[in-house]
N, C-alpha and C. Protein backbone atom coordinates (compact mmCIF):
# COMPACT_ATOMS: atom_id res chain seq x y z
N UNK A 1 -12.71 28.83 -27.80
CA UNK A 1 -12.60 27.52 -27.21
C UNK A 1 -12.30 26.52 -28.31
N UNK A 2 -11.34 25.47 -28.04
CA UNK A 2 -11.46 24.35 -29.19
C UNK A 2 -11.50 23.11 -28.77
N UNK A 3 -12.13 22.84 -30.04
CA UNK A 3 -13.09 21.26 -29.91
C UNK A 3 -11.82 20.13 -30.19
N UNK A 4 -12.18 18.91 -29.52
CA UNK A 4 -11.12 18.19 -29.71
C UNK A 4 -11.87 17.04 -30.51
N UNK A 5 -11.53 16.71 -31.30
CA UNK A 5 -12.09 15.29 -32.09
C UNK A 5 -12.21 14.17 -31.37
N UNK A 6 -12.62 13.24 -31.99
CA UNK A 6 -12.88 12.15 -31.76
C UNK A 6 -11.80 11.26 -32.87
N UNK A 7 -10.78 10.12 -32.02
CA UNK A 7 -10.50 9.24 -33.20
C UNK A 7 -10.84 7.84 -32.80
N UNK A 8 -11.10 7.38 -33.89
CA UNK A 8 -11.61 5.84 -33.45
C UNK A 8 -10.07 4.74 -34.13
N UNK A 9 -10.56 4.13 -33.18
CA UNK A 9 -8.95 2.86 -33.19
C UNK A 9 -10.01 1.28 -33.59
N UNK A 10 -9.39 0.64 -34.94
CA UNK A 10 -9.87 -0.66 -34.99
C UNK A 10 -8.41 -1.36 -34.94
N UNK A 11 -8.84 -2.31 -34.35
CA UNK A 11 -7.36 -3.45 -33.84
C UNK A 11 -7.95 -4.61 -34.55
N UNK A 12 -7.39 -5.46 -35.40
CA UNK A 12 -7.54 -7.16 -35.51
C UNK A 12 -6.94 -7.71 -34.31
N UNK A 13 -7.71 -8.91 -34.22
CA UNK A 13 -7.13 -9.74 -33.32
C UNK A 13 -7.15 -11.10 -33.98
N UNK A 14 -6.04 -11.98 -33.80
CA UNK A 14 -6.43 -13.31 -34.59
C UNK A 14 -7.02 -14.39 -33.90
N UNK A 15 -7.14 -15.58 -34.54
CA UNK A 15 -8.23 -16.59 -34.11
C UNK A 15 -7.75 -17.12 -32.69
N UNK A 16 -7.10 -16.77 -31.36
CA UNK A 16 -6.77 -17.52 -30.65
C UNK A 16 -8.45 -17.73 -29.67
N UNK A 17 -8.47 -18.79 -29.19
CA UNK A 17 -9.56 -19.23 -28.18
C UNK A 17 -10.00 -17.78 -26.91
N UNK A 18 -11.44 -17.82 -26.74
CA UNK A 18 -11.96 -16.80 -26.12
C UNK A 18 -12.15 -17.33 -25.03
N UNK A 19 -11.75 -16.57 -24.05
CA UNK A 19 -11.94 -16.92 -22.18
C UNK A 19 -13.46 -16.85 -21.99
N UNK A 20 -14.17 -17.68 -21.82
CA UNK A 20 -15.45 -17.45 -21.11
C UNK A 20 -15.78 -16.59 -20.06
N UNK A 21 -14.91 -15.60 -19.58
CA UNK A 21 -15.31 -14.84 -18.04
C UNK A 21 -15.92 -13.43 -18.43
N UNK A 22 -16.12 -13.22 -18.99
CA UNK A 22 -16.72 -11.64 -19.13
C UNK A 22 -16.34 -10.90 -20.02
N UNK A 23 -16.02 -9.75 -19.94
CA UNK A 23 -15.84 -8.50 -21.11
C UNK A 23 -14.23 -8.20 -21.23
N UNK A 24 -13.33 -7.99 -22.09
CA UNK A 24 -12.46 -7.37 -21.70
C UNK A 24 -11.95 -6.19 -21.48
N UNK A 25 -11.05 -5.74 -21.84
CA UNK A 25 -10.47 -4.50 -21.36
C UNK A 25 -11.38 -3.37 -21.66
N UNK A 26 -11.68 -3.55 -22.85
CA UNK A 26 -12.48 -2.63 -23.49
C UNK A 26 -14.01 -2.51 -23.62
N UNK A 27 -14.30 -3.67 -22.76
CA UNK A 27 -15.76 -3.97 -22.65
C UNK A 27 -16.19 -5.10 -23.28
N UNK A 28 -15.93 -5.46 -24.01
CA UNK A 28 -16.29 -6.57 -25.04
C UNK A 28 -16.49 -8.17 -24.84
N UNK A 29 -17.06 -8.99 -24.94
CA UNK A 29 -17.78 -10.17 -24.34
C UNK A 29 -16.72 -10.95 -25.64
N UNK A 30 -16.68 -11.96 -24.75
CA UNK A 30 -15.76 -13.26 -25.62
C UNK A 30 -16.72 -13.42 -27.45
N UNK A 31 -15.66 -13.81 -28.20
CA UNK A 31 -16.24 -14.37 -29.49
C UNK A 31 -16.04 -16.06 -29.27
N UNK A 32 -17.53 -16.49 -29.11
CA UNK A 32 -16.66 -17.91 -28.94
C UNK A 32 -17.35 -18.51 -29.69
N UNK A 33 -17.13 -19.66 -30.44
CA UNK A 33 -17.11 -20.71 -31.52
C UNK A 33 -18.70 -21.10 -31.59
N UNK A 34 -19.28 -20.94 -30.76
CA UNK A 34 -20.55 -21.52 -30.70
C UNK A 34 -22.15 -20.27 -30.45
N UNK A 35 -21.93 -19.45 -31.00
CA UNK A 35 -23.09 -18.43 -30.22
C UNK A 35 -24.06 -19.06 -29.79
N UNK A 36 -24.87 -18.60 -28.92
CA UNK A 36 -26.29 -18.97 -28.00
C UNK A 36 -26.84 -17.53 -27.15
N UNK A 37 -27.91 -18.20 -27.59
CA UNK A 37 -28.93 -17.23 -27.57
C UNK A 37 -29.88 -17.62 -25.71
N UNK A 38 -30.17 -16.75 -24.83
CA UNK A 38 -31.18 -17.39 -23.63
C UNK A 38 -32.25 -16.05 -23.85
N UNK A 39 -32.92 -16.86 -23.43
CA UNK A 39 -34.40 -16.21 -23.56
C UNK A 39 -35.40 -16.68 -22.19
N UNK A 40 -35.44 -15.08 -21.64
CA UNK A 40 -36.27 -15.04 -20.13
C UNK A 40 -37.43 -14.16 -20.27
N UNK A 41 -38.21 -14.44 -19.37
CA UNK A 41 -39.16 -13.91 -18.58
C UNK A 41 -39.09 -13.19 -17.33
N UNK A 42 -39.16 -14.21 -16.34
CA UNK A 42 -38.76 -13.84 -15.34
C UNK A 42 -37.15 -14.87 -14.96
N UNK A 43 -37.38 -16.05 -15.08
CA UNK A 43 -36.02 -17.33 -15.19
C UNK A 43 -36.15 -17.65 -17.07
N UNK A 44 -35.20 -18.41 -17.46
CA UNK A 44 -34.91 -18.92 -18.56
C UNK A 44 -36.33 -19.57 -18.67
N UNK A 45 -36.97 -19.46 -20.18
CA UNK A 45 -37.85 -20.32 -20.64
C UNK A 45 -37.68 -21.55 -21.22
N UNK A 46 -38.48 -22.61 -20.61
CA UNK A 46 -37.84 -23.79 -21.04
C UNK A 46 -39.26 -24.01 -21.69
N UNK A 47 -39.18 -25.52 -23.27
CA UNK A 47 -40.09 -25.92 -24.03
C UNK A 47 -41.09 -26.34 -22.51
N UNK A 48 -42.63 -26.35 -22.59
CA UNK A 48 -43.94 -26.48 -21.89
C UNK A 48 -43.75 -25.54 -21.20
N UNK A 49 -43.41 -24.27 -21.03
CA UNK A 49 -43.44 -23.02 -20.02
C UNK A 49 -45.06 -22.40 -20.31
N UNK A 50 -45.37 -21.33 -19.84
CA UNK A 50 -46.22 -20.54 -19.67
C UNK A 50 -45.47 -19.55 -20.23
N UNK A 51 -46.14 -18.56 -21.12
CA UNK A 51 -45.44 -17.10 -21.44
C UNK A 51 -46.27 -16.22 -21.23
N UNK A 52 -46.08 -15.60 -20.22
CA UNK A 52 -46.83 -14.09 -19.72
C UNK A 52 -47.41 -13.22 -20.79
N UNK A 53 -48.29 -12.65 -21.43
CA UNK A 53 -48.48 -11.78 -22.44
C UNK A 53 -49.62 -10.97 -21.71
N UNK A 54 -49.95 -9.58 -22.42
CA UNK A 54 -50.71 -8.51 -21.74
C UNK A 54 -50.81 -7.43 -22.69
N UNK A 55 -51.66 -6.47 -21.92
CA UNK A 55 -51.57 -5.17 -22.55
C UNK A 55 -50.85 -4.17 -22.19
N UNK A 56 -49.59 -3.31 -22.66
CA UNK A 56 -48.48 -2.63 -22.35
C UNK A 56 -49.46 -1.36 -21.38
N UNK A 57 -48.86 -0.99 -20.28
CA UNK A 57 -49.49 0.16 -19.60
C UNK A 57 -49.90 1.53 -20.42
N UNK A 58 -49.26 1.44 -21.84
CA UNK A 58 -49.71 2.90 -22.05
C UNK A 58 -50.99 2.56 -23.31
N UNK A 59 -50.88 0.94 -23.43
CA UNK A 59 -52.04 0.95 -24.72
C UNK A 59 -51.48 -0.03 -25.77
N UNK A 60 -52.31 -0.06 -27.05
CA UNK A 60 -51.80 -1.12 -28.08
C UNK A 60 -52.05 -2.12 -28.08
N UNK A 61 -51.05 -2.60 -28.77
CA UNK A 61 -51.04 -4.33 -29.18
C UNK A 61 -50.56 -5.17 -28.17
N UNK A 62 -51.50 -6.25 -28.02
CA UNK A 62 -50.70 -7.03 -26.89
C UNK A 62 -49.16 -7.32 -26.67
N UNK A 63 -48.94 -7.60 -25.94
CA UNK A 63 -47.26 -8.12 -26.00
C UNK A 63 -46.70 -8.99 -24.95
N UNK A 64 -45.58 -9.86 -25.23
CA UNK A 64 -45.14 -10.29 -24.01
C UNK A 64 -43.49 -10.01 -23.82
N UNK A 65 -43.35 -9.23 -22.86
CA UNK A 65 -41.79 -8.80 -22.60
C UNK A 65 -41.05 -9.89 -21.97
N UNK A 66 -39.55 -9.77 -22.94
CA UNK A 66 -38.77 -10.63 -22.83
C UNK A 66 -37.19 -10.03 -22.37
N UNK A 67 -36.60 -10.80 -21.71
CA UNK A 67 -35.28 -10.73 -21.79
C UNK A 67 -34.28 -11.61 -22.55
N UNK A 68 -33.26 -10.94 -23.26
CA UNK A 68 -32.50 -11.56 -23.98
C UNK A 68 -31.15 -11.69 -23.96
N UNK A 69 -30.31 -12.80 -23.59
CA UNK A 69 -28.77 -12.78 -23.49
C UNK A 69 -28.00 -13.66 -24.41
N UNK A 70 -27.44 -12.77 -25.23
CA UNK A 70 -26.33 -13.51 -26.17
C UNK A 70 -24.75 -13.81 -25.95
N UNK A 71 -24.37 -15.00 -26.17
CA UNK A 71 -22.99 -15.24 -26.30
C UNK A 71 -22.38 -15.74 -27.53
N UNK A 72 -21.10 -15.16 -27.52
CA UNK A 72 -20.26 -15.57 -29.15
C UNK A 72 -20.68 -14.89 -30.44
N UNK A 73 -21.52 -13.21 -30.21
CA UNK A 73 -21.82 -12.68 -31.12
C UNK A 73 -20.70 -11.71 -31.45
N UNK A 74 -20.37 -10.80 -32.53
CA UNK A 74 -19.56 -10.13 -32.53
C UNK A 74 -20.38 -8.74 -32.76
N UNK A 75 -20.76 -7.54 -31.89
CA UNK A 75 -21.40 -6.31 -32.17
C UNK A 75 -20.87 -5.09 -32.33
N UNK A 76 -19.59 -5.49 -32.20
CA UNK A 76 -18.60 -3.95 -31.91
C UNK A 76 -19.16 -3.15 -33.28
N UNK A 77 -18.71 -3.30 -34.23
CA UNK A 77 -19.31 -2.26 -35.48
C UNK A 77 -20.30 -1.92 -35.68
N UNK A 78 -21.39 -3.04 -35.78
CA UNK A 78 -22.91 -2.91 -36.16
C UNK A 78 -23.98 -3.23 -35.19
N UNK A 79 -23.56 -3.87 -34.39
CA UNK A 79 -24.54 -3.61 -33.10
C UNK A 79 -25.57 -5.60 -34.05
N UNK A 80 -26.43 -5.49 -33.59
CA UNK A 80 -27.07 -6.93 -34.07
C UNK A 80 -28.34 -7.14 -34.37
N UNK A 81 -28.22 -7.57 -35.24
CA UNK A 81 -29.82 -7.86 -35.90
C UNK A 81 -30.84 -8.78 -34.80
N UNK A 82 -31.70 -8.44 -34.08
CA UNK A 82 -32.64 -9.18 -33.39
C UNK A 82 -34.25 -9.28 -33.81
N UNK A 83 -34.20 -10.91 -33.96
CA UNK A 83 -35.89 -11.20 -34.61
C UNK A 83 -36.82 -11.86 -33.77
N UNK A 84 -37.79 -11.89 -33.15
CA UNK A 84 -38.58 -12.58 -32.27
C UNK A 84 -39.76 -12.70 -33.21
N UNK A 85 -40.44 -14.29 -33.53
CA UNK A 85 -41.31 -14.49 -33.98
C UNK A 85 -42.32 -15.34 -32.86
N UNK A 86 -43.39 -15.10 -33.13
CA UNK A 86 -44.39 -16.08 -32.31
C UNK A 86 -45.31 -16.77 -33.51
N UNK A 87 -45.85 -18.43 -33.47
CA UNK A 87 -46.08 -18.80 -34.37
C UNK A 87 -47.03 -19.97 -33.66
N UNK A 88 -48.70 -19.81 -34.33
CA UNK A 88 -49.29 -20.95 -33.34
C UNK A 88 -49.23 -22.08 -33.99
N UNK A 89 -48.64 -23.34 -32.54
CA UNK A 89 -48.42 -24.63 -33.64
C UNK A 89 -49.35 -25.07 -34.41
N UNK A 90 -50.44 -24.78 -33.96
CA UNK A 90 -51.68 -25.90 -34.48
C UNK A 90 -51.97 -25.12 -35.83
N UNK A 91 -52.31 -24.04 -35.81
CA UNK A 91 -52.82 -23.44 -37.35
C UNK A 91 -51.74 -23.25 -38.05
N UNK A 92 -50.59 -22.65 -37.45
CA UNK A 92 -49.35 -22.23 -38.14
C UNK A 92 -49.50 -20.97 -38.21
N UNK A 93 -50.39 -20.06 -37.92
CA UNK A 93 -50.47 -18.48 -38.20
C UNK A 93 -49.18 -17.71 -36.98
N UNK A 94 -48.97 -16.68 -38.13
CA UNK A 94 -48.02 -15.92 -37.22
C UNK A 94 -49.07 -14.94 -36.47
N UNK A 95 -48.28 -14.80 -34.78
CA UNK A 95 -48.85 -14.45 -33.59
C UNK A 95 -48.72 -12.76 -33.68
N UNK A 96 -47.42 -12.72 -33.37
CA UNK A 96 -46.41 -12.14 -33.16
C UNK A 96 -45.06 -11.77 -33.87
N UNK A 97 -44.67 -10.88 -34.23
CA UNK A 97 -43.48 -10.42 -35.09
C UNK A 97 -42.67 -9.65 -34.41
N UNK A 98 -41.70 -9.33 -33.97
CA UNK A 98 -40.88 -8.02 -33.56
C UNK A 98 -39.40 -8.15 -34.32
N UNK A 99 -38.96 -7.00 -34.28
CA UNK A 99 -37.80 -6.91 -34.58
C UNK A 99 -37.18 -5.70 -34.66
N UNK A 100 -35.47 -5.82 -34.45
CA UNK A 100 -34.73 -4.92 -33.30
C UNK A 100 -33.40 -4.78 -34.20
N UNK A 101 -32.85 -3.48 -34.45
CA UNK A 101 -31.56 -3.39 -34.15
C UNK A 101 -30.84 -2.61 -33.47
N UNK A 102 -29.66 -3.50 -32.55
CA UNK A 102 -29.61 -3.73 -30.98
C UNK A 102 -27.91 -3.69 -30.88
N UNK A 103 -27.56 -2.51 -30.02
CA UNK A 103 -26.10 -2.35 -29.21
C UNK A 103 -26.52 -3.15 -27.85
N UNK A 104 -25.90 -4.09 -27.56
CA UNK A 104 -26.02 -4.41 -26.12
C UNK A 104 -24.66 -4.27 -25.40
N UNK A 105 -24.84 -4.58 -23.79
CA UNK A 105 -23.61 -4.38 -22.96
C UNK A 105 -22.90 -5.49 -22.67
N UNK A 106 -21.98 -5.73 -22.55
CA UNK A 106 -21.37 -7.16 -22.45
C UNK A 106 -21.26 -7.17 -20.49
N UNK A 107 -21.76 -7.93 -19.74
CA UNK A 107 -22.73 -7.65 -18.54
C UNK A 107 -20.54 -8.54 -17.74
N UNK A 108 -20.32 -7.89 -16.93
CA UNK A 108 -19.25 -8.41 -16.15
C UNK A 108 -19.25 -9.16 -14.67
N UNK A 109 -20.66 -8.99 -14.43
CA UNK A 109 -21.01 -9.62 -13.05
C UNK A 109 -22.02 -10.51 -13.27
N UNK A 110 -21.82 -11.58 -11.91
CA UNK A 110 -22.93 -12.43 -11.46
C UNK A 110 -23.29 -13.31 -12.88
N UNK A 111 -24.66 -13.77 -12.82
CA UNK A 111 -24.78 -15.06 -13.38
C UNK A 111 -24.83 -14.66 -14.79
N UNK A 112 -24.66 -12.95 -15.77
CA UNK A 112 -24.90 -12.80 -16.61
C UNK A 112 -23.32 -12.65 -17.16
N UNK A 113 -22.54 -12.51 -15.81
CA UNK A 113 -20.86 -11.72 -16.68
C UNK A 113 -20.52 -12.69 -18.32
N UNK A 114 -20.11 -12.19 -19.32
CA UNK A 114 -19.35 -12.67 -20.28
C UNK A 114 -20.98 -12.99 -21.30
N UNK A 115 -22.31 -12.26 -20.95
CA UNK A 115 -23.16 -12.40 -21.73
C UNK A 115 -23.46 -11.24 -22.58
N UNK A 116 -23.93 -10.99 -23.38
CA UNK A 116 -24.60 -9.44 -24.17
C UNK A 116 -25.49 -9.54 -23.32
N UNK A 117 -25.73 -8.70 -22.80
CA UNK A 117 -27.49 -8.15 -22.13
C UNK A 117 -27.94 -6.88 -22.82
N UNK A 118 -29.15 -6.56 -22.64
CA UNK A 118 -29.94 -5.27 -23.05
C UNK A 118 -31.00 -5.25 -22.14
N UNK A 119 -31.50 -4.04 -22.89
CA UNK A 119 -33.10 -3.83 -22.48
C UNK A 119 -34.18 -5.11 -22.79
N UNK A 120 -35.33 -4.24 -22.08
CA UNK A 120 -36.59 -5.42 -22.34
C UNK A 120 -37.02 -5.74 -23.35
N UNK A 121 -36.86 -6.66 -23.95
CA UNK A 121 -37.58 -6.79 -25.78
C UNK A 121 -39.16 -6.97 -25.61
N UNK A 122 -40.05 -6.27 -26.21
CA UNK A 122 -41.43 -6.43 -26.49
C UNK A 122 -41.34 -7.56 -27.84
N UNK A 123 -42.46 -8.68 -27.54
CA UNK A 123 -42.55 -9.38 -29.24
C UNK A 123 -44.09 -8.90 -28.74
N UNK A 124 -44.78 -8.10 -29.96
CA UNK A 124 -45.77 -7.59 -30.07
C UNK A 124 -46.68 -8.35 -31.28
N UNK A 125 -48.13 -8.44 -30.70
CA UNK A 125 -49.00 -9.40 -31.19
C UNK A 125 -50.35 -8.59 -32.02
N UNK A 126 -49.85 -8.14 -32.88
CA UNK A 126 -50.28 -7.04 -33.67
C UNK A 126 -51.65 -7.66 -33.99
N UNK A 127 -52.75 -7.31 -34.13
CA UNK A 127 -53.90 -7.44 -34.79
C UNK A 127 -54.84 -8.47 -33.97
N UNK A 128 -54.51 -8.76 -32.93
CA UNK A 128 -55.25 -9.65 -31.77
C UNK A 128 -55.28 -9.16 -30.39
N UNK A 129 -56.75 -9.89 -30.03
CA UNK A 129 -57.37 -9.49 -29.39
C UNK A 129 -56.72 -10.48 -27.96
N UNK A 130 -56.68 -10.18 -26.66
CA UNK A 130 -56.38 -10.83 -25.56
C UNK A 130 -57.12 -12.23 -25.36
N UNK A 131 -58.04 -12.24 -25.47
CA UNK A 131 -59.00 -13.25 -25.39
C UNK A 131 -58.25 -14.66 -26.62
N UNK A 132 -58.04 -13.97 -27.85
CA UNK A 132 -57.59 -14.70 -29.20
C UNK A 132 -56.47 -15.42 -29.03
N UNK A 133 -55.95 -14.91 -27.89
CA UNK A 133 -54.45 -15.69 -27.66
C UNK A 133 -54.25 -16.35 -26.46
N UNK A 134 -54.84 -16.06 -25.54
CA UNK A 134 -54.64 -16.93 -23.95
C UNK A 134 -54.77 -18.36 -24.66
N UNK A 135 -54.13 -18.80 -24.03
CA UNK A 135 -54.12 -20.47 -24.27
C UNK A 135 -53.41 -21.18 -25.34
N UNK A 136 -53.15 -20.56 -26.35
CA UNK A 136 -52.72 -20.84 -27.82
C UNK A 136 -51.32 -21.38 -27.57
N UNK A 137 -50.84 -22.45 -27.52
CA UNK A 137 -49.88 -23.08 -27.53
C UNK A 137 -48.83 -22.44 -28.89
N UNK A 138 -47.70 -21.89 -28.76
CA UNK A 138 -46.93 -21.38 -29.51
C UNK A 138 -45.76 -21.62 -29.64
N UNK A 139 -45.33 -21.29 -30.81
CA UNK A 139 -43.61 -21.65 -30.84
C UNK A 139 -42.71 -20.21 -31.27
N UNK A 140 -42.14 -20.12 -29.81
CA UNK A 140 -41.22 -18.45 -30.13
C UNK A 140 -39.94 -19.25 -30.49
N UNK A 141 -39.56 -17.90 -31.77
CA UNK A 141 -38.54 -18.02 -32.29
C UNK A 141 -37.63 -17.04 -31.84
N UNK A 142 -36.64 -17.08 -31.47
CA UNK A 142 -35.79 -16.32 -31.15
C UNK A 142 -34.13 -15.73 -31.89
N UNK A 143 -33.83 -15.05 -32.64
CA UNK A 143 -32.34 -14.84 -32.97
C UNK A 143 -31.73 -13.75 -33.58
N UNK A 144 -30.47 -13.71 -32.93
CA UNK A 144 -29.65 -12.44 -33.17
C UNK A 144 -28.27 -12.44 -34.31
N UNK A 145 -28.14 -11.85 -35.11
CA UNK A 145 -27.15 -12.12 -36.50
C UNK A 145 -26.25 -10.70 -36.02
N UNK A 146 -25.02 -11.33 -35.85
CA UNK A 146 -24.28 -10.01 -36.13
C UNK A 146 -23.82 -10.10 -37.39
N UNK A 147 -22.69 -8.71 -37.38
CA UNK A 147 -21.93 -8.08 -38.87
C UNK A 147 -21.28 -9.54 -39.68
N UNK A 148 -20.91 -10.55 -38.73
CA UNK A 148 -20.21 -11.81 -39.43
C UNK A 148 -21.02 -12.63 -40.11
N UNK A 149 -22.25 -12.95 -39.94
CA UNK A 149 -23.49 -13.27 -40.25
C UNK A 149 -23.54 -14.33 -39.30
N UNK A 150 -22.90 -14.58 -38.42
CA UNK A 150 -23.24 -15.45 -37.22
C UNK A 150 -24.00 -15.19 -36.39
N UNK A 151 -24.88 -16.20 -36.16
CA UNK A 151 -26.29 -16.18 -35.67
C UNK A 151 -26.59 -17.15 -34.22
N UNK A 152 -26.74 -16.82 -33.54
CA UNK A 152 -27.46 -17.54 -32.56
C UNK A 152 -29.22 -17.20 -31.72
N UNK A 153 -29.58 -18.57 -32.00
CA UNK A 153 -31.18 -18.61 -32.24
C UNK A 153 -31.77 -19.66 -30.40
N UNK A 154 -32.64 -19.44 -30.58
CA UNK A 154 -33.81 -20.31 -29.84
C UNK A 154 -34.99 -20.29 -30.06
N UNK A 155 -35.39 -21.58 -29.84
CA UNK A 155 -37.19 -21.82 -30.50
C UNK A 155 -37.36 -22.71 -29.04
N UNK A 156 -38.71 -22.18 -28.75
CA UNK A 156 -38.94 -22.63 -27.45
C UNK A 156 -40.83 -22.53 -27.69
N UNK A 157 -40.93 -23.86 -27.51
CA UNK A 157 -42.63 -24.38 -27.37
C UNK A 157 -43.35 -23.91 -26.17
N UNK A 158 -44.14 -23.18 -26.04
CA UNK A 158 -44.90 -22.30 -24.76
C UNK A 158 -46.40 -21.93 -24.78
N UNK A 159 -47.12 -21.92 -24.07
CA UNK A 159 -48.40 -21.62 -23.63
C UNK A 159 -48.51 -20.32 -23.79
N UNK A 160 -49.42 -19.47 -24.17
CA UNK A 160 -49.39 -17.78 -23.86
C UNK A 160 -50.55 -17.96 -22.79
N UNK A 161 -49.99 -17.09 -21.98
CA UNK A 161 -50.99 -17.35 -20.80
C UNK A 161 -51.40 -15.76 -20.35
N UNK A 162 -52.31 -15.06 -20.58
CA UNK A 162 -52.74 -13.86 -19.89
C UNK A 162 -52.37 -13.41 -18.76
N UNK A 163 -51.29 -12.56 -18.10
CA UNK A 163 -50.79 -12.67 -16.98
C UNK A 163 -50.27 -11.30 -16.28
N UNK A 164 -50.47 -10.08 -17.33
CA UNK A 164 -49.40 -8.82 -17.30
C UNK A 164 -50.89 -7.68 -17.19
């Protein structure tokens, strides 16, 4: 029997303006001038939200699962650096740390088409106790760096609220 290879094709493309509608031919989500980063729960988190946090069903460190959608990143080669920090305003101690490196899908439908989507991101709250964190007013940091070193971030002021 014989095996057939694999060849891989890289194309340049030059600087012309990126269509906002979705993926193209090949799958791929617009590069556009401005990356941005959204950051959900269940809807987009906005600064004074509530953030759900809990204990994961199989055990561990607390956590609160997030969803994450990027636009204007470039991942085709390297896929993207993703950092989620949690940080309490009042003392300044870090909460929470996670971090990811992340192939996502460039999503072609409905309210996500022309976004990167993925899986569920855990930001995990290593060394605390449930009780230690309900209430703690926090500031999540949010951001993804691709191969260009272009980055798109969000910092969003939130409540951790015991809820999972």
């Amino acid at each position: 029997m014989r095996w057939a290879g694999l060849v891989w094709l890289v194309v340049g493309c030059g600087d012309a303006p990126a269509v906002d509608t979705g993926p193209d031919s090949q799958g791929t989500c617009p590069i556009l001038a401005d990356p941005t980063c959204d950051v959900r729960q269940v809807d987009t988190v906005e600064d004074g939200a509530a953030v759900m946090f809990g204990t994961p069903p199989q055990g561990g460190a607390p956590y609160a699962p997030f969803t994450l959608r990027f636009r204007g990143l470039d991942q085709a080669v390297d896929g993207l650096d993703i950092r989620m920090l949690a940080t309490d305003e009042q003392t300044g101690e870090i909460l929470g740390d996670s971090s990811y490196h992340q192939w996502l899908a460039c999503a072609n439908v409905g309210e996500h088409a022309g976004w990167l989507v993925g899986p569920e991101f855990h930001l995990r709250f290593a060394g605390w106790e449930l009780d230690e964190l309900d209430g703690r007013e926090t500031l999540f940091e949010v951001s993804a760096v691709d191969q260009r070193g272009k980055a798109a971030e969000a910092k969003i002021s939130a409540t951790l609220s015991l809820e999972l």
